[in-house]
Protein backbone atom coordinates (compact mmCIF):
# COMPACT_ATOMS: atom_id res chain seq x y z
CA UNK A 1 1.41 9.33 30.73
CA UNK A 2 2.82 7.28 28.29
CA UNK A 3 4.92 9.29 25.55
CA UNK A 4 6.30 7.96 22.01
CA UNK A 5 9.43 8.30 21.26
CA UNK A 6 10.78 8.20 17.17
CA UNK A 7 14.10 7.60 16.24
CA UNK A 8 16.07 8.94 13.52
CA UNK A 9 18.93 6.34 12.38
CA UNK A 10 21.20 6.08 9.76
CA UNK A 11 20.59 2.91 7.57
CA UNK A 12 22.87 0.11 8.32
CA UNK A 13 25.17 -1.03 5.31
CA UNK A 14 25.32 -4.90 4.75
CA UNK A 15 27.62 -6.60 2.36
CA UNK A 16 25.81 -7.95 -0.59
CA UNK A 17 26.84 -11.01 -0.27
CA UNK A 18 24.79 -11.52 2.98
CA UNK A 19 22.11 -9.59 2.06
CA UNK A 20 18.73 -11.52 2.48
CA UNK A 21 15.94 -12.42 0.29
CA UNK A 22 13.61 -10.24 -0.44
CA UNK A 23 10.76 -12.42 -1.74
CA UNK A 24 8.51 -15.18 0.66
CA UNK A 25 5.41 -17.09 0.59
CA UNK A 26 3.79 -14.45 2.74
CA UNK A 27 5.31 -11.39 0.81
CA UNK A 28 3.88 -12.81 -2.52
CA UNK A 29 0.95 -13.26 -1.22
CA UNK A 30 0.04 -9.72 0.02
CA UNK A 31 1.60 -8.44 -3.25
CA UNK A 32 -1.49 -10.71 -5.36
CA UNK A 33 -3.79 -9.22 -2.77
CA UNK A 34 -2.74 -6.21 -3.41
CA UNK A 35 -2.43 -6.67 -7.05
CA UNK A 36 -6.44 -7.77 -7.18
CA UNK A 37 -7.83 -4.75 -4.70
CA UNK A 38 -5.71 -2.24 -7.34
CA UNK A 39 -7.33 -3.81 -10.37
CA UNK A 40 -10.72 -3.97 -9.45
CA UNK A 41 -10.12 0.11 -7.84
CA UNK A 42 -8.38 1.26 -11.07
CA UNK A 43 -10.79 -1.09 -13.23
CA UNK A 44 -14.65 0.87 -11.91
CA UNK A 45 -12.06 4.30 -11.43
CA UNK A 46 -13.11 5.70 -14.70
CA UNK A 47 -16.37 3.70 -15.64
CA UNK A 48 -18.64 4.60 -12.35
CA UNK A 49 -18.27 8.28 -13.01
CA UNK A 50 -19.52 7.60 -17.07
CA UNK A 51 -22.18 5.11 -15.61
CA UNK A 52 -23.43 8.14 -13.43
CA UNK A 53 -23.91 10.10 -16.34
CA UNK A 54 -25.75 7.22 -18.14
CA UNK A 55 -28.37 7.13 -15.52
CA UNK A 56 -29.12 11.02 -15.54
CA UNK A 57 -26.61 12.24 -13.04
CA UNK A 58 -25.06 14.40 -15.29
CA UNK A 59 -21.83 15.65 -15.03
CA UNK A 60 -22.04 16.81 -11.68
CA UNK A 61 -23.11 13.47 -10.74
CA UNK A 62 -20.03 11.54 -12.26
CA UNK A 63 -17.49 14.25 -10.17
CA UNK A 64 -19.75 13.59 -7.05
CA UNK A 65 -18.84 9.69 -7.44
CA UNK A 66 -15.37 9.73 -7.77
CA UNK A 67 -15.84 12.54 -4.73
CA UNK A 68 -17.49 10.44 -2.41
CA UNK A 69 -14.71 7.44 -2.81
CA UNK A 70 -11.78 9.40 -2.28
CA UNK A 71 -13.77 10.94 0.97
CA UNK A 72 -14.65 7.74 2.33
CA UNK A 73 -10.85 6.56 1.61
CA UNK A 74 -9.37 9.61 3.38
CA UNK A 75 -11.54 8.90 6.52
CA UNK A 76 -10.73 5.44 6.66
CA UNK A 77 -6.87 5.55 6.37
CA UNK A 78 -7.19 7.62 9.57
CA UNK A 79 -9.09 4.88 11.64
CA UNK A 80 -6.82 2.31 10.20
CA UNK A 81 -4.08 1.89 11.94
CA UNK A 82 -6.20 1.98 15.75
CA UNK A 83 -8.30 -1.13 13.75
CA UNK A 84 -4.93 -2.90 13.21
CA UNK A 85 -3.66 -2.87 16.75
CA UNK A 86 -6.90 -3.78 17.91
CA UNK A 87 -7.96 -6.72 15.41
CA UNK A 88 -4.79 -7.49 13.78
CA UNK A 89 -3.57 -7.85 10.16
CA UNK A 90 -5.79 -10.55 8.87
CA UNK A 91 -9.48 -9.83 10.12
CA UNK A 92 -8.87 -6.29 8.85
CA UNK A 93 -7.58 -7.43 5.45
CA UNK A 94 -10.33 -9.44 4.95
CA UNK A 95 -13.41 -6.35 5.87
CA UNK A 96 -11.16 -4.08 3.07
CA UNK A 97 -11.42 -6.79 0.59
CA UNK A 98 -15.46 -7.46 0.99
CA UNK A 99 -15.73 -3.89 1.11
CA UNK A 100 -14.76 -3.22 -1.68
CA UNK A 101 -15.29 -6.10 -3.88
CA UNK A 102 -19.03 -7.02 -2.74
CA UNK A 103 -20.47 -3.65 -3.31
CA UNK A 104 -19.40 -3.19 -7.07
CA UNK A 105 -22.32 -6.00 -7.67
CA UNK A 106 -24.70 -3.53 -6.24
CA UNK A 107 -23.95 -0.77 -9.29
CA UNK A 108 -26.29 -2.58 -11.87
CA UNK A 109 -29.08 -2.24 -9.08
CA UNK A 110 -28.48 1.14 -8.01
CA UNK A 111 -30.46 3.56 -10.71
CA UNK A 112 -29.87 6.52 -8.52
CA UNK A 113 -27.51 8.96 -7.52
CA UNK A 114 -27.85 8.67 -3.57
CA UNK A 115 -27.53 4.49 -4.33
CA UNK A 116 -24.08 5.35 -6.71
CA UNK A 117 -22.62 7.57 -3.96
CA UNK A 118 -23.05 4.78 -1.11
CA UNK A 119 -21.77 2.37 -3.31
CA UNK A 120 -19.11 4.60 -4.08
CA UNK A 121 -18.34 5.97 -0.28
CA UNK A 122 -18.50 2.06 0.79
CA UNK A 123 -16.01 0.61 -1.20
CA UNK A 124 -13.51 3.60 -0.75
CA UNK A 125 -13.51 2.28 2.97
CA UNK A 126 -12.20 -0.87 1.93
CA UNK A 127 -9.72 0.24 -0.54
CA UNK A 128 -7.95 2.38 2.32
CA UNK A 129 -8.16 -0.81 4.52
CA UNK A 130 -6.37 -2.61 2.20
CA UNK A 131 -3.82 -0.25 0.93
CA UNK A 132 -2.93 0.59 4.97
CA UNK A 133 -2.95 -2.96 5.82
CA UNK A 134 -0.72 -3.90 2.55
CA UNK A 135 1.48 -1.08 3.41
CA UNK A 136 1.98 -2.13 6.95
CA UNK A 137 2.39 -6.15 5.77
CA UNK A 138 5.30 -5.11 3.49
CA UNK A 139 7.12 -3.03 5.78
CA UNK A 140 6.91 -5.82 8.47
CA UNK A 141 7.87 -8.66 6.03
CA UNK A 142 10.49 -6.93 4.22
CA UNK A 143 14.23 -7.41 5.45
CA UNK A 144 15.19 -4.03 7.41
CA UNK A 145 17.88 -4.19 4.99
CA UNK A 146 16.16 -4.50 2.07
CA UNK A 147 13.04 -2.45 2.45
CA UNK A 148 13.48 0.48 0.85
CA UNK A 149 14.23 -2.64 -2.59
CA UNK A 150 10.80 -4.21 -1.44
CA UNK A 151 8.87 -0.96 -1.14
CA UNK A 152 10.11 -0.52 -4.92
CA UNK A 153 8.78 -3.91 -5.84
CA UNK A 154 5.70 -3.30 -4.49
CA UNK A 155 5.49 0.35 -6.33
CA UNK A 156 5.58 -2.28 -9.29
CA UNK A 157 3.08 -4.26 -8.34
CA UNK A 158 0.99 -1.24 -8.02
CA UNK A 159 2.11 0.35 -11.01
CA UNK A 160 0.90 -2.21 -13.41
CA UNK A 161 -2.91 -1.94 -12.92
CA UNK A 162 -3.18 1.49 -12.46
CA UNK A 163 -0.91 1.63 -16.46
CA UNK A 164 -3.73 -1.17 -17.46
CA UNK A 165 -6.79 -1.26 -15.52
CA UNK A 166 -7.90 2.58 -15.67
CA UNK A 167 -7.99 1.97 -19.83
CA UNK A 168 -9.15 -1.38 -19.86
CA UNK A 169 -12.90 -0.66 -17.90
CA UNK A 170 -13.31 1.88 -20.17
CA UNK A 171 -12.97 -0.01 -23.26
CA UNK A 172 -14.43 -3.25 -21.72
CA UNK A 173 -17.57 -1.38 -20.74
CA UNK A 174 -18.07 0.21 -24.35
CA UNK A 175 -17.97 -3.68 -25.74
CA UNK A 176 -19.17 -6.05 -23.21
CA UNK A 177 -21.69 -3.46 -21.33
CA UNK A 178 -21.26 -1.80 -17.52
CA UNK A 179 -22.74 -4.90 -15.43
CA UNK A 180 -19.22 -7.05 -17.02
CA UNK A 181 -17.32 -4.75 -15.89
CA UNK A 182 -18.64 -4.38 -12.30
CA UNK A 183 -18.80 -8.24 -11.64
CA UNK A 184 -14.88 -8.32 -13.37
CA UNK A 185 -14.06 -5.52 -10.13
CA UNK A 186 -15.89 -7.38 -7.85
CA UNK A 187 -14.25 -10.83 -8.27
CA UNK A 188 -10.66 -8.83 -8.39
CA UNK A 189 -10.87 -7.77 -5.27
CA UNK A 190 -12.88 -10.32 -3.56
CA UNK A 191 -10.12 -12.86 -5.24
CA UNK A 192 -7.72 -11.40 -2.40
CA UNK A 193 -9.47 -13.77 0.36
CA UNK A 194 -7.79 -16.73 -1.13
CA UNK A 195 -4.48 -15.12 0.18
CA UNK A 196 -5.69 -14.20 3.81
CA UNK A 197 -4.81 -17.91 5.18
CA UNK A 198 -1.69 -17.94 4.05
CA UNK A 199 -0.84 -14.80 5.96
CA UNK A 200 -1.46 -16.20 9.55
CA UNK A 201 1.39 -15.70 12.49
CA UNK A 202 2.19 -12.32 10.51
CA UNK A 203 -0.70 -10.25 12.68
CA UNK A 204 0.89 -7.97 15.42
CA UNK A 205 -0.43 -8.96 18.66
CA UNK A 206 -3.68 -7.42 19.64
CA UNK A 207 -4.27 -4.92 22.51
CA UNK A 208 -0.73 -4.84 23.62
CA UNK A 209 0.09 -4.94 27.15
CA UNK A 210 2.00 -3.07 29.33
CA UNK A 211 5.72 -2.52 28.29
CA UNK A 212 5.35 -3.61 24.99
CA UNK A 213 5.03 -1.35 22.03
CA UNK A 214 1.64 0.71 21.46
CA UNK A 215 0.57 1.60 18.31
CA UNK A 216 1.42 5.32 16.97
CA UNK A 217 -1.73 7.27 16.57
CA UNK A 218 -2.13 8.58 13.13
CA UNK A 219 -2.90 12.74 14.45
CA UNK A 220 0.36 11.71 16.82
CA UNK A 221 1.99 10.70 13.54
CA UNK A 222 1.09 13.57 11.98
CA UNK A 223 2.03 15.98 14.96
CA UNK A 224 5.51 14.52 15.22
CA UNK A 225 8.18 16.11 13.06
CA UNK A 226 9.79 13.45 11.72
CA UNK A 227 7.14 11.74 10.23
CA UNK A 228 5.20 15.10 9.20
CA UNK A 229 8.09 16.80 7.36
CA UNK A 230 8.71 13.67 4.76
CA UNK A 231 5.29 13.36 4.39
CA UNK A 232 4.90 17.12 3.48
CA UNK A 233 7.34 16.51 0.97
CA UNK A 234 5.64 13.51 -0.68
CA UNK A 235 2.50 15.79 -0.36
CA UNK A 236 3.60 18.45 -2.60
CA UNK A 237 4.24 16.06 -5.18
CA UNK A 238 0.80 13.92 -5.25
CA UNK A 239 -0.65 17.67 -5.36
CA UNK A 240 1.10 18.05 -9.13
CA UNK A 241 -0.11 14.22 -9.80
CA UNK A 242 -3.50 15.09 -8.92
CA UNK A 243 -3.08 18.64 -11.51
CA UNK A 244 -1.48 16.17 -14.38
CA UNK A 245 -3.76 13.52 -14.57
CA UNK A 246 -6.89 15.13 -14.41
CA UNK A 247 -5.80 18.76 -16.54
CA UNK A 248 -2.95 17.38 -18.54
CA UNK A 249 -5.62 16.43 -21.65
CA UNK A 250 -7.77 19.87 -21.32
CA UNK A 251 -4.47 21.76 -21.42
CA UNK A 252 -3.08 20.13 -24.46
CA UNK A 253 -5.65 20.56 -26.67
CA UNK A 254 -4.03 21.34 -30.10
CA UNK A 255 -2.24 18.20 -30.38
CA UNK A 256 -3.58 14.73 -30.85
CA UNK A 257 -5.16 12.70 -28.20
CA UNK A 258 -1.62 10.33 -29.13
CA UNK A 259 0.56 12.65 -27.48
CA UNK A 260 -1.13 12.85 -24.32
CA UNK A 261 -1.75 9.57 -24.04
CA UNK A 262 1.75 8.78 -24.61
CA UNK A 263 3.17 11.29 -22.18
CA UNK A 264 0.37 10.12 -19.48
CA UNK A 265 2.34 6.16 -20.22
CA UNK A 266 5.88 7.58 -19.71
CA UNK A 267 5.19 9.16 -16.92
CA UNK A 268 3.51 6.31 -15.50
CA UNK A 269 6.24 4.51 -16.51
CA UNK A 270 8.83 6.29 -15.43
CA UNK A 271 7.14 6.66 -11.80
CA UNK A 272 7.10 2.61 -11.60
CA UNK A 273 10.92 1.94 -13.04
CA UNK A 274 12.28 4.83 -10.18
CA UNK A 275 10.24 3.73 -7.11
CA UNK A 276 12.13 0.61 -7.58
CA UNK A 277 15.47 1.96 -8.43
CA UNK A 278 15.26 4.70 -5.34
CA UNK A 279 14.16 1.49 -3.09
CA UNK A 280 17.75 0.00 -4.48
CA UNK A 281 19.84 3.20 -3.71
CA UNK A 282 17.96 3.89 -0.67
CA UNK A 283 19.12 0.48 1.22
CA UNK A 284 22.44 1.10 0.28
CA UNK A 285 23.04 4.92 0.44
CA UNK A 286 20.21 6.19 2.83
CA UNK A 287 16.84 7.21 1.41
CA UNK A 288 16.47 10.54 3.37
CA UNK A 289 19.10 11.90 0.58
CA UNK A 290 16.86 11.43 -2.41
CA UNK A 291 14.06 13.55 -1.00
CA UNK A 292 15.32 16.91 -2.19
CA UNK A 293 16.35 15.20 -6.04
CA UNK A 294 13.52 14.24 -6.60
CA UNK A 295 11.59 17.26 -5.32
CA UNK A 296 13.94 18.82 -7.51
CA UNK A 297 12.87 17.24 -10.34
CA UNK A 298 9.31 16.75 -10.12
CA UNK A 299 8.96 20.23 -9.72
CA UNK A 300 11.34 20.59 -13.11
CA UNK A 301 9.17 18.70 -15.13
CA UNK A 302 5.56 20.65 -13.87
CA UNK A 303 7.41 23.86 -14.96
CA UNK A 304 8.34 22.42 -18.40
CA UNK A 305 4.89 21.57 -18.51
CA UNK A 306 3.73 25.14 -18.93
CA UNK A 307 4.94 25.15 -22.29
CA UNK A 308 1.41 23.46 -23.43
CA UNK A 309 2.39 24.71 -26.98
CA UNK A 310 5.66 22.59 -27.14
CA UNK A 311 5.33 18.72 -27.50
CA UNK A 312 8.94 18.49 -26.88
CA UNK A 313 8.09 20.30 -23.31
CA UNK A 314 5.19 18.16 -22.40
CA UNK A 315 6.79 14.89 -23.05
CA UNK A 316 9.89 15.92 -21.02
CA UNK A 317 8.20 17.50 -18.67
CA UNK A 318 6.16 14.09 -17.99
CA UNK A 319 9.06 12.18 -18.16
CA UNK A 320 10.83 14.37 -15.27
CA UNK A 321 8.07 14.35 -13.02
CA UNK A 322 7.13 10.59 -13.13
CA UNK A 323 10.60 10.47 -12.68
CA UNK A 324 10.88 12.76 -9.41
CA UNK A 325 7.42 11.39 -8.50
CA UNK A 326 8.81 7.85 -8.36
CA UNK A 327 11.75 8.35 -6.12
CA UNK A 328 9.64 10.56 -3.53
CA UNK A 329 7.13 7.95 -3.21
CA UNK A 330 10.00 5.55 -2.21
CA UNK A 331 12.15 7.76 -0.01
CA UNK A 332 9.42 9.02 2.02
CA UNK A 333 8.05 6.03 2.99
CA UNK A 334 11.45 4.19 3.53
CA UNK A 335 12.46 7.39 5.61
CA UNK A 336 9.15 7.50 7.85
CA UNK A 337 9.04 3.62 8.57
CA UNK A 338 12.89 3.57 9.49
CA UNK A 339 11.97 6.29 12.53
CA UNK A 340 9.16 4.17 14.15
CA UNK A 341 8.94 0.66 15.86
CA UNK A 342 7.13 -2.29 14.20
CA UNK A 343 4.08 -1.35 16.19
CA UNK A 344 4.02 2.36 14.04
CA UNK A 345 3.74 0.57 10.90
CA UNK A 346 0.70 0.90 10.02
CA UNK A 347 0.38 4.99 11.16
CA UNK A 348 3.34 5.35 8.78
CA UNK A 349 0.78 3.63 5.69
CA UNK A 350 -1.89 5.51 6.62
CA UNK A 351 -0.26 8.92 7.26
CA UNK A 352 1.49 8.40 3.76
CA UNK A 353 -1.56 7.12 2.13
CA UNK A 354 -3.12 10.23 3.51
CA UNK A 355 -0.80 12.48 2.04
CA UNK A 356 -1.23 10.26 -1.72
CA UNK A 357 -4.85 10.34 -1.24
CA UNK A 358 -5.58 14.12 0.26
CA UNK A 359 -2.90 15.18 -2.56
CA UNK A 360 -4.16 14.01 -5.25
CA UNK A 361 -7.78 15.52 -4.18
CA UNK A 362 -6.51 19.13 -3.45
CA UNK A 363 -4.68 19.05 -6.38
CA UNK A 364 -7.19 18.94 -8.84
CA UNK A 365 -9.71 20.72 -7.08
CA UNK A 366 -7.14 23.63 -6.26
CA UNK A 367 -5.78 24.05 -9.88
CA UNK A 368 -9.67 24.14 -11.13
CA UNK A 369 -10.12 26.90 -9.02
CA UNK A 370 -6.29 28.77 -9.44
CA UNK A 371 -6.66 28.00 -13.87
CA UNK A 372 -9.32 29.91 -14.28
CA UNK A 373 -7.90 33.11 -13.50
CA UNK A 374 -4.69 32.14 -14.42
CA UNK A 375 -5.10 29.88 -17.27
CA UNK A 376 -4.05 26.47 -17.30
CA UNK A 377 0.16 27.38 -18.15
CA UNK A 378 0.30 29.52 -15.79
CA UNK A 379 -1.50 27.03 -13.22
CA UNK A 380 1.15 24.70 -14.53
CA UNK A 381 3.89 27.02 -13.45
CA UNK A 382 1.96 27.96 -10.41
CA UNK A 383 2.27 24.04 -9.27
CA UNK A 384 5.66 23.62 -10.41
CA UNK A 385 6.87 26.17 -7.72
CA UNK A 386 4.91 24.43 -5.08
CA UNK A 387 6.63 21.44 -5.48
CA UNK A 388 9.96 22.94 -5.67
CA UNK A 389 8.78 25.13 -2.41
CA UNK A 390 9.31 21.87 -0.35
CA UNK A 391 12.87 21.68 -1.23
CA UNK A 392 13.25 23.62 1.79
CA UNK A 393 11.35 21.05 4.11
CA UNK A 394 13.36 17.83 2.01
CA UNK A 395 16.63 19.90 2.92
CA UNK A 396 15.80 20.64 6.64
CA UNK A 397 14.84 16.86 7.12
CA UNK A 398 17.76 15.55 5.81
CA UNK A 399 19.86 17.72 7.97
CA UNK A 400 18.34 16.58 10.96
CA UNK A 401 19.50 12.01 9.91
CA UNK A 402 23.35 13.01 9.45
């Protein structure tokens, strides 16, 4: 029976002075990938869901085709990582980028709800491809030394479409029409396949042999302590994302669309600038420290946020949790890939993308349900606690790397 063993280690300190680069051909290259997938995802995000409405699917409808990609992505990220070992980095890349760029020309065509939803499930395969695959690329191209800085880059990367792209469809579909739009998401993501080439030698080797090192399973991932309890942690935080974006403009309703719009920015913002400055203070200091600070104060900010009356409350209360929200998305993913070999890379992406993906989904379904006996403050409070409940778990996990 062969068992897998995880190791917890402290990071090792290296001088700045012989610190190495980040940056290379191959690490640029999966960022523009990467860069292209999120644009055209964050581009169609908001638009499919008002195109379902346009063709009679009603409200329903539109929540039924943002339902059906996040599905589709959750089931992928857990197949994932087995597809990796088997195929390698490349081949796999390059299915998650025709997944989901080919299918958004199918949208004009599809005048029915069942045709919207396939589109919809279809192309939510290939964005988890691509974000596991990306994930695992980074990791394995990033100094050891310097990961925790290149995760933060990449949390830039990221963080610029999904700041631009989610308002720009909108807008460009009310001005140029819906079929623009859908071609603009296709050739975004299908523009990733010029970078595929330029990746080649990076692949882990395929069906590994005996004695060398076999891919983590992602349920083993998730079974094994010290890979579950940071991603629990990250978890309870992409539960309060998924309450913010979605309730934050219901909630506020007596002020101006500005301030929500603004306080949506800043904490998009202010989730971008910390992912990189935690990946900075992580490679120096140890990431596994930063868990319970910034559980601390994402769950700060989602209790400010019950204060819908105050715009002083709401904009700090944004501010704080983009802020805690940007530092757990680094540390936990610096801490989880530092306790597995190279060939657990890519169970690490998925299990985290899991907990970003499955978070997000609970979260907004959950506080639907919890606000309507409560009201929305109170299911504001309600969340805040939750986050701050998985201090506990941040704590116990950090005991167990000194």
């Amino acid at each position: 029976m062969t068992t897998t063993t995880i190791s917890i280690e402290a990071p090792a300190l290296v001088p700045a002075a012989s610190r190495p680069r980040i940056m290379s051909p191959a690490l640029a290259l999966v960022f523009l990938a990467s860069f292209g997938s999120l644009t055209s995802f964050y581009l169609l995000l908001s638009v499919v869901p008002v195109y379902a409405t346009s063709v009679g699917a009603g409200v329903t409808g539109a929540g039924f085709a943002t339902g059906a990609l996040m599905l589709s992505t959750v089931a992928a990220e857990l197949a994932s990582p087995r597809l990796i070992a088997r195929f390698g980095y490349r081949p796999v890349l390059v299915t998650g980028l025709v997944l989901l760029g080919a299918p958004a020309l199918a949208f004009p065509l599809s005048s029915s709800m069942t045709a919207i939803l396939v589109v919809c499930a279809v192309r939510g395969l290939g964005f988890a491809i691509i974000m596991v695959v990306g994930g695992a690329l980074i990791a394995s191209l990033v100094p050891a030394e310097r990961r925790g800085e290149g995760l933060g880059l990449y949390g830039v990367v990221a963080g610029v479409p999904s700041i631009a792209a989610l308002p720009l469809g909108v807008w460009l579909a009310g001005r140029v029409g819906y079929p623009a739009v859908f071609v603009a998401g296709a050739v975004t993501a299908l523009a990733g396949l010029a970078a595929v080439p330029g990746l080649r030698g990076h692949e882990p080797a395929a069906d590994a042999g005996d004695g060398a090192e076999r891919p983590i399973g992602v349920l083993a991932g998730l079974a094994t302590p010290a890979l579950l309890r940071p991603s629990l942690v990250f978890a309870a935080t992409t539960v309060a994302g998924g309450v913010v974006v979605t309730f934050l403009p219901l909630a506020v309703t007596h002020a101006s669309g500005g301030l929500v719009a603004i306080a949506l920015l800043v904490q998009s913002a202010a989730a971008t600038l910390t992912r990189w400055w935690a990946g900075r203070y992580g490679d120096r200091r140890g990431p596994a420290g930063l868990l319970a600070p910034a559980v601390l104060v994402a769950g700060t900010g989602m209790l400010l946020l019950a204060v819908t009356g105050s715009p002083v409350a709401v904009f700090t209360g944004m501010l704080l949790f983009g802020a805690g929200f940007g530092v757990a998305q680094n540390a936990s993913l610096s801490v989880m890939l530092a306790r597995v070999p190279t060939s657990g890379y890519g169970t690490v992406s998925a299990v985290w993308n899991l907990a970003y993906d499955a978070g997000y989904g609970v979260g907004a379904a959950g506080f639907g349900v919890v606000a309507a006996y409560t009201g929305q403050p109170a299911g504001f409070a309600i969340t805040g606690l939750l986050v701050l409940a998985a201090l506990r778990v941040a704590r116990r996990d950090h005991r167990t790397t000194r």
